[in-house]
PDB file of N, CA and C in Angstrom:
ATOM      1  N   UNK A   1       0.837  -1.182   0.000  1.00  0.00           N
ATOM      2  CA  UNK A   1       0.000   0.000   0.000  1.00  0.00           C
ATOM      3  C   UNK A   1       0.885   1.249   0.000  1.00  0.00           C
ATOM      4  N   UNK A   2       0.847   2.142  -0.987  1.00  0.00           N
ATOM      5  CA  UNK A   2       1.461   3.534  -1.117  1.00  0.00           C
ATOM      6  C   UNK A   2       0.700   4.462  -0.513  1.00  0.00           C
ATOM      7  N   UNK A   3       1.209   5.268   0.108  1.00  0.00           N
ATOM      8  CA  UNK A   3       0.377   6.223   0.990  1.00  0.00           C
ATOM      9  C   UNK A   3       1.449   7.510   0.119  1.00  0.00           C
ATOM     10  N   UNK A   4       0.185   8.393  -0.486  1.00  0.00           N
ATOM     11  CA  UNK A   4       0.623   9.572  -1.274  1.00  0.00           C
ATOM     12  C   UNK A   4       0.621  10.991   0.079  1.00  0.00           C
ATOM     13  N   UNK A   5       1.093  11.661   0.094  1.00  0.00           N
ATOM     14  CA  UNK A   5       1.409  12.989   0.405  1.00  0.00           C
ATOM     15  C   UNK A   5       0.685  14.287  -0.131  1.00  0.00           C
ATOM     16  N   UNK A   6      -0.473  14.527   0.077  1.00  0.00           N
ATOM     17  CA  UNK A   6      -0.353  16.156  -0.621  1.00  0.00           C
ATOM     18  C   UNK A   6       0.847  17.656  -0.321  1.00  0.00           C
ATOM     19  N   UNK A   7       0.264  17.969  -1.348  1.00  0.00           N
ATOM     20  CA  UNK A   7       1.679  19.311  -1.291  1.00  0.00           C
ATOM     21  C   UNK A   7       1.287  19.788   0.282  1.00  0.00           C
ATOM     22  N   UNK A   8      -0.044  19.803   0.597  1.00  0.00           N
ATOM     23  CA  UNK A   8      -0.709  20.946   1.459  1.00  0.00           C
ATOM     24  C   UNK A   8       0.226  20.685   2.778  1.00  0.00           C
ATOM     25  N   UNK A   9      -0.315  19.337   2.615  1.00  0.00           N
ATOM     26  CA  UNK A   9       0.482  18.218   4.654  1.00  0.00           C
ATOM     27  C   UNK A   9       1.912  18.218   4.668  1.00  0.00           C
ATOM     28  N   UNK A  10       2.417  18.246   3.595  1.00  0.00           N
ATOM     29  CA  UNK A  10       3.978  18.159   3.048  1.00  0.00           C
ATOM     30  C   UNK A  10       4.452  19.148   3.741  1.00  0.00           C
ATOM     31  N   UNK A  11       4.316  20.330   3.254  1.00  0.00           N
ATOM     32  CA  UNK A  11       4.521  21.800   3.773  1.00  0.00           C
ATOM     33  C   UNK A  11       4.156  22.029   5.420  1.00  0.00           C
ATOM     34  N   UNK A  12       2.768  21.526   5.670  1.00  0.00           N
ATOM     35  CA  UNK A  12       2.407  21.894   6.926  1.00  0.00           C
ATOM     36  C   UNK A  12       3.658  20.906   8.182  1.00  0.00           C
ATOM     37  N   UNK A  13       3.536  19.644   7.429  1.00  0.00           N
ATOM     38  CA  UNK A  13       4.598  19.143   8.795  1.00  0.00           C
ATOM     39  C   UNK A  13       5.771  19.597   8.291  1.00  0.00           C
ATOM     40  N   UNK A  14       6.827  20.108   6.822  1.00  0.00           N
ATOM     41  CA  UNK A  14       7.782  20.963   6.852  1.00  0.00           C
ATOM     42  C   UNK A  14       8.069  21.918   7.953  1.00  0.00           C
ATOM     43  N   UNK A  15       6.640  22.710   7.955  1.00  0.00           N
ATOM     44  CA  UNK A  15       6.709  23.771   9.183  1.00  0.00           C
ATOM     45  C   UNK A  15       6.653  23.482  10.294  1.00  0.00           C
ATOM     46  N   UNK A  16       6.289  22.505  10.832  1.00  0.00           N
ATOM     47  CA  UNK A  16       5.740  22.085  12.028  1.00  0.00           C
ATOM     48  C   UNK A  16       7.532  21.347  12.395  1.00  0.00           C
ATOM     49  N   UNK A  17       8.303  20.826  11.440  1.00  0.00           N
ATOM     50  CA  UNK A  17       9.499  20.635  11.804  1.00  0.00           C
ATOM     51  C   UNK A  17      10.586  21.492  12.288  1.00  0.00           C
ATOM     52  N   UNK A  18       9.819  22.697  11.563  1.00  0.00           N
ATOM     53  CA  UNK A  18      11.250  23.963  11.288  1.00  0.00           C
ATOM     54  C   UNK A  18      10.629  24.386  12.772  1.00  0.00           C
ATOM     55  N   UNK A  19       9.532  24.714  13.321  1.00  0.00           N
ATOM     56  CA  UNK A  19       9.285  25.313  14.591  1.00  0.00           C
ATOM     57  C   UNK A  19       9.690  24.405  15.649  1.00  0.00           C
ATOM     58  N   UNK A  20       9.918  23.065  15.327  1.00  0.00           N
ATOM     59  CA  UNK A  20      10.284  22.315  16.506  1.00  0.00           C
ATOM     60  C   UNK A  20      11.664  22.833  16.520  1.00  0.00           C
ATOM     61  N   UNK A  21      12.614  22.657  15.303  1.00  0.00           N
ATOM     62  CA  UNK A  21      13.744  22.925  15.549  1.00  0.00           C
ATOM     63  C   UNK A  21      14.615  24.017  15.946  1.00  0.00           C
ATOM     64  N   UNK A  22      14.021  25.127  15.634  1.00  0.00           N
ATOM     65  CA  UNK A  22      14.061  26.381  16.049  1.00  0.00           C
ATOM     66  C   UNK A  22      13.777  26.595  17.893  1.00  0.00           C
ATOM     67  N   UNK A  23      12.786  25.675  18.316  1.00  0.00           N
ATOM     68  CA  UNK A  23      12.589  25.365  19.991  1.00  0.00           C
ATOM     69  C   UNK A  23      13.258  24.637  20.773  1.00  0.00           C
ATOM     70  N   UNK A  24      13.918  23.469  19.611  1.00  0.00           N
ATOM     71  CA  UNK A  24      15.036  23.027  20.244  1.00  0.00           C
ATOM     72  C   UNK A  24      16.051  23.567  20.362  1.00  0.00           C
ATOM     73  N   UNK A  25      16.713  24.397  19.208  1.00  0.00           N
ATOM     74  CA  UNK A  25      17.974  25.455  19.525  1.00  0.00           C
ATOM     75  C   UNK A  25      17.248  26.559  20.520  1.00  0.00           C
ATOM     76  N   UNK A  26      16.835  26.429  20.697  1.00  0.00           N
ATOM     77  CA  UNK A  26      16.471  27.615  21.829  1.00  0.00           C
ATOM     78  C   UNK A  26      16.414  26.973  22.897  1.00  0.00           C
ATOM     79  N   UNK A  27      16.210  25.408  23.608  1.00  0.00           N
ATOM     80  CA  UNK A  27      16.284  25.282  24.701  1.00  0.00           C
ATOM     81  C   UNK A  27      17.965  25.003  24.926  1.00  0.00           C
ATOM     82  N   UNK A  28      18.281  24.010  23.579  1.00  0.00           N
ATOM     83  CA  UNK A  28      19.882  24.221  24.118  1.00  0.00           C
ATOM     84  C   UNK A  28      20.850  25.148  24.221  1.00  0.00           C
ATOM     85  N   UNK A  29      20.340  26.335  23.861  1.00  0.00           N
ATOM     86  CA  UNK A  29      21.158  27.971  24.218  1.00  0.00           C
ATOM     87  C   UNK A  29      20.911  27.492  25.939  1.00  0.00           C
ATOM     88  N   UNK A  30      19.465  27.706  26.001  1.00  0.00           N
ATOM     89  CA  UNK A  30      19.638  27.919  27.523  1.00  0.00           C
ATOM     90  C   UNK A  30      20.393  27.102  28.354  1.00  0.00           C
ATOM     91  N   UNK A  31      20.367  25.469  28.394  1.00  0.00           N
ATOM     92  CA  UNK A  31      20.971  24.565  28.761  1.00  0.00           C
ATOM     93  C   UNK A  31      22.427  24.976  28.762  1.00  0.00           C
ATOM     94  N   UNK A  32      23.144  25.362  27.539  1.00  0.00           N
ATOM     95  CA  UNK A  32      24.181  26.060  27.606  1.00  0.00           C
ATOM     96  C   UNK A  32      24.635  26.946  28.532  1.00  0.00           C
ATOM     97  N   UNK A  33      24.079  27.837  28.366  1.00  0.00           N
ATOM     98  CA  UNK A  33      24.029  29.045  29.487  1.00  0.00           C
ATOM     99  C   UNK A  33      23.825  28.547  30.968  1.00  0.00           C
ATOM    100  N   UNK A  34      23.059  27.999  31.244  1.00  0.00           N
ATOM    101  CA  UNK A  34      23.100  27.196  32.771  1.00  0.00           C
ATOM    102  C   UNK A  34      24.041  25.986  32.792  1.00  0.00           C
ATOM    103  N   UNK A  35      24.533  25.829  31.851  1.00  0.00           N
ATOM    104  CA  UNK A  35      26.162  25.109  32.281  1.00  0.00           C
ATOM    105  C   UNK A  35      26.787  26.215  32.618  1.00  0.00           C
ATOM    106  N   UNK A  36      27.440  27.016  31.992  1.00  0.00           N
ATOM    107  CA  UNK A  36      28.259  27.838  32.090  1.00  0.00           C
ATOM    108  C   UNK A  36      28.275  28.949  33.579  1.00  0.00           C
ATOM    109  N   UNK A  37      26.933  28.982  33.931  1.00  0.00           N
ATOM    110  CA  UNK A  37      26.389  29.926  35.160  1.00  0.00           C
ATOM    111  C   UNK A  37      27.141  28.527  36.106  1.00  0.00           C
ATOM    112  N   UNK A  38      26.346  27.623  35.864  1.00  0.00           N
ATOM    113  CA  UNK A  38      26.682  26.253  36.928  1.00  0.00           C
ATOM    114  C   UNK A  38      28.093  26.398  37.604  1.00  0.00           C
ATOM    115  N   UNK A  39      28.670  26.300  36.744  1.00  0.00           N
ATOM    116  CA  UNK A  39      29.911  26.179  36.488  1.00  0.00           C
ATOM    117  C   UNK A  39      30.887  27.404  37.053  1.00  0.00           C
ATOM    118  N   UNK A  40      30.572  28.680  36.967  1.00  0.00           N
ATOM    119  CA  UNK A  40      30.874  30.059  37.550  1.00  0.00           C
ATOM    120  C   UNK A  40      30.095  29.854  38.996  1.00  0.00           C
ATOM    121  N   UNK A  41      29.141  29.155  39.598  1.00  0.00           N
ATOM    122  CA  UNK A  41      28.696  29.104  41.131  1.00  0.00           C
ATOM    123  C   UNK A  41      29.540  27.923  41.538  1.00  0.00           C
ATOM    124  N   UNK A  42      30.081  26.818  40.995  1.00  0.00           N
ATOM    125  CA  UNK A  42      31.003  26.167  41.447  1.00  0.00           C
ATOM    126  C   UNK A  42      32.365  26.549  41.730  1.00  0.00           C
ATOM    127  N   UNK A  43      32.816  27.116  40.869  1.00  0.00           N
ATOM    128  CA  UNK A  43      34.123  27.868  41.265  1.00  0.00           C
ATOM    129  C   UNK A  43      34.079  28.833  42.830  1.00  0.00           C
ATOM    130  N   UNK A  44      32.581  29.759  42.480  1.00  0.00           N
ATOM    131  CA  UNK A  44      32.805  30.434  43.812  1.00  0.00           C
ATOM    132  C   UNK A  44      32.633  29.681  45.071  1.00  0.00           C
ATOM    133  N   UNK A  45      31.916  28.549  44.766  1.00  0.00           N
ATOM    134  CA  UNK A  45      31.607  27.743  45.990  1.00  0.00           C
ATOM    135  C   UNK A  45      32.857  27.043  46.370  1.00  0.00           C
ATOM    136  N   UNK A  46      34.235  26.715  45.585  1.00  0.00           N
ATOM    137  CA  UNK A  46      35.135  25.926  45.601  1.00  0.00           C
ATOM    138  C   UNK A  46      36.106  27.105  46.199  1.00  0.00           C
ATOM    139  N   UNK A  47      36.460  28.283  45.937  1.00  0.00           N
ATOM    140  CA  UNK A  47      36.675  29.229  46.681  1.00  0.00           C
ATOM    141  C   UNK A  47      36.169  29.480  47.965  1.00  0.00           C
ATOM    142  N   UNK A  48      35.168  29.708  48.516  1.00  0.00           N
ATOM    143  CA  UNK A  48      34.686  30.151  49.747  1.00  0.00           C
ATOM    144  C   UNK A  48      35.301  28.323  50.389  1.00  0.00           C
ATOM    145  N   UNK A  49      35.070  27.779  50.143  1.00  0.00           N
ATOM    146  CA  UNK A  49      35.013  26.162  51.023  1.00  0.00           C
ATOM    147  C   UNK A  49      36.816  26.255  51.256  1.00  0.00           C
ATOM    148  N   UNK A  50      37.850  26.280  50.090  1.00  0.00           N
ATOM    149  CA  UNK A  50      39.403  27.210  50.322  1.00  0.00           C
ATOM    150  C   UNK A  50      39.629  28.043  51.361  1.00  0.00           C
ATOM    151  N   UNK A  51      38.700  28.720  51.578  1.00  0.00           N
ATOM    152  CA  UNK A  51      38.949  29.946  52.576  1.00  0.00           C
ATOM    153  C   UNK A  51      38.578  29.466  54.074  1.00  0.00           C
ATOM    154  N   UNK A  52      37.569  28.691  53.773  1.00  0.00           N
ATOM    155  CA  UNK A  52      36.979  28.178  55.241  1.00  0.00           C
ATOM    156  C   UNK A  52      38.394  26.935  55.878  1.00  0.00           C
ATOM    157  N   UNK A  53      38.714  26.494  55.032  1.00  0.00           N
ATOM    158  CA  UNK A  53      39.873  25.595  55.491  1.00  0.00           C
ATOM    159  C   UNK A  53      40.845  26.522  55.998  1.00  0.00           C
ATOM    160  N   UNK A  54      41.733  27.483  55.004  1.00  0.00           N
ATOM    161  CA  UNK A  54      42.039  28.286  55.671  1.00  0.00           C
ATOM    162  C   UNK A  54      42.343  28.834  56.831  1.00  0.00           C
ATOM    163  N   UNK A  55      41.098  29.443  57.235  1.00  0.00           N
ATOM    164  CA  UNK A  55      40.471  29.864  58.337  1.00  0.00           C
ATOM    165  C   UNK A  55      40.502  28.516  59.431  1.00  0.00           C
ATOM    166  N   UNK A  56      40.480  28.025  59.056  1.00  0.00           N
ATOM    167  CA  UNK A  56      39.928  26.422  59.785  1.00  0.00           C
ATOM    168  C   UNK A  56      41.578  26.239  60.577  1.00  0.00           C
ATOM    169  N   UNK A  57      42.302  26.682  59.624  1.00  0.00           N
ATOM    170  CA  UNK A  57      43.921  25.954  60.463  1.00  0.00           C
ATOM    171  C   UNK A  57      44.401  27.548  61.064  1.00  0.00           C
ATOM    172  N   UNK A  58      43.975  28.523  60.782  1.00  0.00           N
ATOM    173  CA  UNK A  58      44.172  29.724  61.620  1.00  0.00           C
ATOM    174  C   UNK A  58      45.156  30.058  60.855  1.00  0.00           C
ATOM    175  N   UNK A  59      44.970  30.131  59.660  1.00  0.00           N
ATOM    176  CA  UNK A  59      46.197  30.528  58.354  1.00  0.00           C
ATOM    177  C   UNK A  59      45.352  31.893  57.718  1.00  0.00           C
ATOM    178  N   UNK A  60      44.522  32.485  58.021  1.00  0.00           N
ATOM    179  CA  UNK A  60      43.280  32.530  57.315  1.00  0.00           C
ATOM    180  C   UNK A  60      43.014  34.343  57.565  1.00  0.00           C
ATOM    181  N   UNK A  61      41.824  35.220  57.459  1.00  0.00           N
ATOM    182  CA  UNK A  61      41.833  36.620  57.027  1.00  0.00           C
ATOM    183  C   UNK A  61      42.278  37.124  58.528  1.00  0.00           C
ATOM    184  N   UNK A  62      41.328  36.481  59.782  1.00  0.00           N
ATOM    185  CA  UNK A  62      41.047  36.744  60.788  1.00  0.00           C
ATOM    186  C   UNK A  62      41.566  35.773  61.867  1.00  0.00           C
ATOM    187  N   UNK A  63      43.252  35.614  62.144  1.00  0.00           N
ATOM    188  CA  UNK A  63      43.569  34.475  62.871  1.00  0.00           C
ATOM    189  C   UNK A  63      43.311  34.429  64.557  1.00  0.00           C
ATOM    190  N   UNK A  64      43.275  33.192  64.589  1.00  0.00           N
ATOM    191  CA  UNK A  64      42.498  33.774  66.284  1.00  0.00           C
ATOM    192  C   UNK A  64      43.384  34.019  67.409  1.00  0.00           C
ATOM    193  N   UNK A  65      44.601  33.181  67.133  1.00  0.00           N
ATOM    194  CA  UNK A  65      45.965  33.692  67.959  1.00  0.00           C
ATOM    195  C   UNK A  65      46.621  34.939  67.576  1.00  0.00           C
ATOM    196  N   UNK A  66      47.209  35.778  68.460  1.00  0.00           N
ATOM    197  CA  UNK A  66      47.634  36.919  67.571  1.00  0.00           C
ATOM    198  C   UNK A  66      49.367  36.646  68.769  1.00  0.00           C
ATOM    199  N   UNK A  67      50.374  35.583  68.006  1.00  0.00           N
ATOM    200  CA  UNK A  67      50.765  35.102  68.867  1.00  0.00           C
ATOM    201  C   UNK A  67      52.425  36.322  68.683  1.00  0.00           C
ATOM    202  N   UNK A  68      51.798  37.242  67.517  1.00  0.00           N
ATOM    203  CA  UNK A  68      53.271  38.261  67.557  1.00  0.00           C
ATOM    204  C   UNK A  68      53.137  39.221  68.643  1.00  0.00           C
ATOM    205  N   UNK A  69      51.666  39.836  68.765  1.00  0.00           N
ATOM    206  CA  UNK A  69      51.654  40.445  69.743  1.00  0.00           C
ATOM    207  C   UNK A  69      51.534  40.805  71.580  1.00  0.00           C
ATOM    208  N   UNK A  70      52.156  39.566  71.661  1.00  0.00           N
ATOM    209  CA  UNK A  70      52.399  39.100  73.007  1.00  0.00           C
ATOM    210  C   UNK A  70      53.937  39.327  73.517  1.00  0.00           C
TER     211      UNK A  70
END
């Protein structure tokens, strides 16, 4: 059994393809972009957690011995 196509449906799911694909590049921009954000809150989080160690061995902004001035 051959199943024919009119021009009309041809065209309509043409379009109906091009708008999907056009929605898919548009969600993977975003996906993109929230890697990249992801990725910039990991660093700062991998920084601050650095500092807390730091701080943690009294190497750090605010040491709690101040053992020169004794």
């Amino acid at each position: 059994m051959t199943t024919n196509i009119t021009d009309e449906r041809a065209a309509r799911r043409y379009h109906q393809i091009a708008v999907l694909e056009r929605q898919l590049t548009a969600v993977n921009q975003l996906i993109a972009n929230s890697k990249q954000h992801t990725k910039e809150l990991q660093e700062q989080a991998d920084g601050l957690t650095q500092r807390m160690r730091i701080a943690a061995r009294d190497e750090g902004e605010l040491p709690l011995f101040d053992l020169d001035g004794e």
